[in-house]
Protein backbone atom coordinates (compact mmCIF):
# COMPACT_ATOMS: atom_id res chain seq x y z
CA UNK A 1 83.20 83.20 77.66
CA UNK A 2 85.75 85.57 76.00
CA UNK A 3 86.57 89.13 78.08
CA UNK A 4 86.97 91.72 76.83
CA UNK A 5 90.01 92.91 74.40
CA UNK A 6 92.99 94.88 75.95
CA UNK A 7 94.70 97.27 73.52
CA UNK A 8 98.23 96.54 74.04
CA UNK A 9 99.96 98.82 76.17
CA UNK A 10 96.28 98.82 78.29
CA UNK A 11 96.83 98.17 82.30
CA UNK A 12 100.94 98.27 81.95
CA UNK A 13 100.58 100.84 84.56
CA UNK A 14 98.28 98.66 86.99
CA UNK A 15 100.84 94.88 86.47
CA UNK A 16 104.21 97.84 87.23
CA UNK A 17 102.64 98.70 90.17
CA UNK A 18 101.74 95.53 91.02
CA UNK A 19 105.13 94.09 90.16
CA UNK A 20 107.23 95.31 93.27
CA UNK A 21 106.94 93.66 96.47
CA UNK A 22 106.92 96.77 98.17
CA UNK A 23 103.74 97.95 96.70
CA UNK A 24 101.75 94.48 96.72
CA UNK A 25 103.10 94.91 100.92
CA UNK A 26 101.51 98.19 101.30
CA UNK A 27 98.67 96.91 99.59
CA UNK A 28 97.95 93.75 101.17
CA UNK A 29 98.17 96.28 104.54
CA UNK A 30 95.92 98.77 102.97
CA UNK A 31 93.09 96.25 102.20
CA UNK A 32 93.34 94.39 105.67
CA UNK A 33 94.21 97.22 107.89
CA UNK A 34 91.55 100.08 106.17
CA UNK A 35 92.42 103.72 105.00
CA UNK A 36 96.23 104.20 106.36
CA UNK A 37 98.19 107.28 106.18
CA UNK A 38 102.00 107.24 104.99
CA UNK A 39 103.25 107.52 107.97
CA UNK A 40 101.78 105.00 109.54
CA UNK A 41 102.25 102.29 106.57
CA UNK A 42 105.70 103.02 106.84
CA UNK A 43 106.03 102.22 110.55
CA UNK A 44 106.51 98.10 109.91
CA UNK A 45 107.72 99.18 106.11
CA UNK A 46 111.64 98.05 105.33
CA UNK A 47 111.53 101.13 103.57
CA UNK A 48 111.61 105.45 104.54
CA UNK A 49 108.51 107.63 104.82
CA UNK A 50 108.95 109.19 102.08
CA UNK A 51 109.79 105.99 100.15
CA UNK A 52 106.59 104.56 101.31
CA UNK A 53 105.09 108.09 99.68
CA UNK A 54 106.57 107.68 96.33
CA UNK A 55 104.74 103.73 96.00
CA UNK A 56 101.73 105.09 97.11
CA UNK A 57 102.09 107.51 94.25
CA UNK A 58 102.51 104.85 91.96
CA UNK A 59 99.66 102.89 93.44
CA UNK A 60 97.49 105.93 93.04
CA UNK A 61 98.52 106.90 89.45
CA UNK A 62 97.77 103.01 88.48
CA UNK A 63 94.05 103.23 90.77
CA UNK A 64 95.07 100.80 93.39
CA UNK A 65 94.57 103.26 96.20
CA UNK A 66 92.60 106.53 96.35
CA UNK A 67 93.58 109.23 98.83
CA UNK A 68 91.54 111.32 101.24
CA UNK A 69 91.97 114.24 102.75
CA UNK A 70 91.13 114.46 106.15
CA UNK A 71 92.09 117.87 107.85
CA UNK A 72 95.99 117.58 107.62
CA UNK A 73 96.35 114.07 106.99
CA UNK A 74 96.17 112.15 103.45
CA UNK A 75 94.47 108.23 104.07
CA UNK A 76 95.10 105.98 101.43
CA UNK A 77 92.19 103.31 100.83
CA UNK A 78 92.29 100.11 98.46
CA UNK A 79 90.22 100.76 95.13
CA UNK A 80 89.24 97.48 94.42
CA UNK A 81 87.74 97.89 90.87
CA UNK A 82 91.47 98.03 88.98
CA UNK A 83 91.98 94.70 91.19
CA UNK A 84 88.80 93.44 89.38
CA UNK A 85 90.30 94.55 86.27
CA UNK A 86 93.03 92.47 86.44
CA UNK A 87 91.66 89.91 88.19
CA UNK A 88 89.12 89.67 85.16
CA UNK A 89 91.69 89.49 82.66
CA UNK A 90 94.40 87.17 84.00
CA UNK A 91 91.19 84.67 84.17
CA UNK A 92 90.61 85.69 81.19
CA UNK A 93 94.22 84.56 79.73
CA UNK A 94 93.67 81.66 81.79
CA UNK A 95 90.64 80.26 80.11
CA UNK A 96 92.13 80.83 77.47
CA UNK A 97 95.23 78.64 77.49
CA UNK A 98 92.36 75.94 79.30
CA UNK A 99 91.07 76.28 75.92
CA UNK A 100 94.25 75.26 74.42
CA UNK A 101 95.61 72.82 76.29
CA UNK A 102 92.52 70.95 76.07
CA UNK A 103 92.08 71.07 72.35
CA UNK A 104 96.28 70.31 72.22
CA UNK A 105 95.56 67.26 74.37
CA UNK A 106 93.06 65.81 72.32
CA UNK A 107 94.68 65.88 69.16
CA UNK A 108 97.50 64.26 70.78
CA UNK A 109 94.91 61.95 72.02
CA UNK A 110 93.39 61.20 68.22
């Protein structure tokens, strides 16, 4: 069941974001702990406010999170379709090599 084709450069933004453990942190306490502002992720962060506030940038820009405006506070809440995305395509890639490890291990087999 082939996916879909990614043109190359497609979802770099989406695997950057998700490539710092920083990000995947907030993340991980976005999706358990529900719409969060920045100030309150970076209360258990290891990292400043504002440094919390520049990932969640970067989580925005790549459609990991989606802010909200309520009165004078931003929330931040998971968007879980790019995580579908990828989720999608890595199983994907991963059917794929299935697909040639099994045909690699029977000609070795032959």
């Amino acid at each position: 069941m082939p996916g879909p084709e990614r043109r190359a450069g497609e979802g770099d933004d989406l695997f950057a974001a998700l490539a710092d453990p920083t990000r995947r942190r907030l993340l991980d306490r976005l999706s358990s702990d529900g719409p969060l502002s920045a100030t309150d992720l970076a209360r258990n962060a290891p990292v400043s406010r504002q440094a919390v506030a520049k990932h969640l940038g970067t989580l925005t820009a790549a459609g990991l999170v989606q802010p909200q405006r309520r009165g004078r506070e931003v929330l931040y809440g998971v968007s879980p379709a790019r995580l579908t995305e990828a989720s999608r395509w890595l199983a994907d890639i991963g059917a794929k090599w299935d697909d040639r490890l099994a045909a690699l291990g029977k000609q070795l087999a032959d």
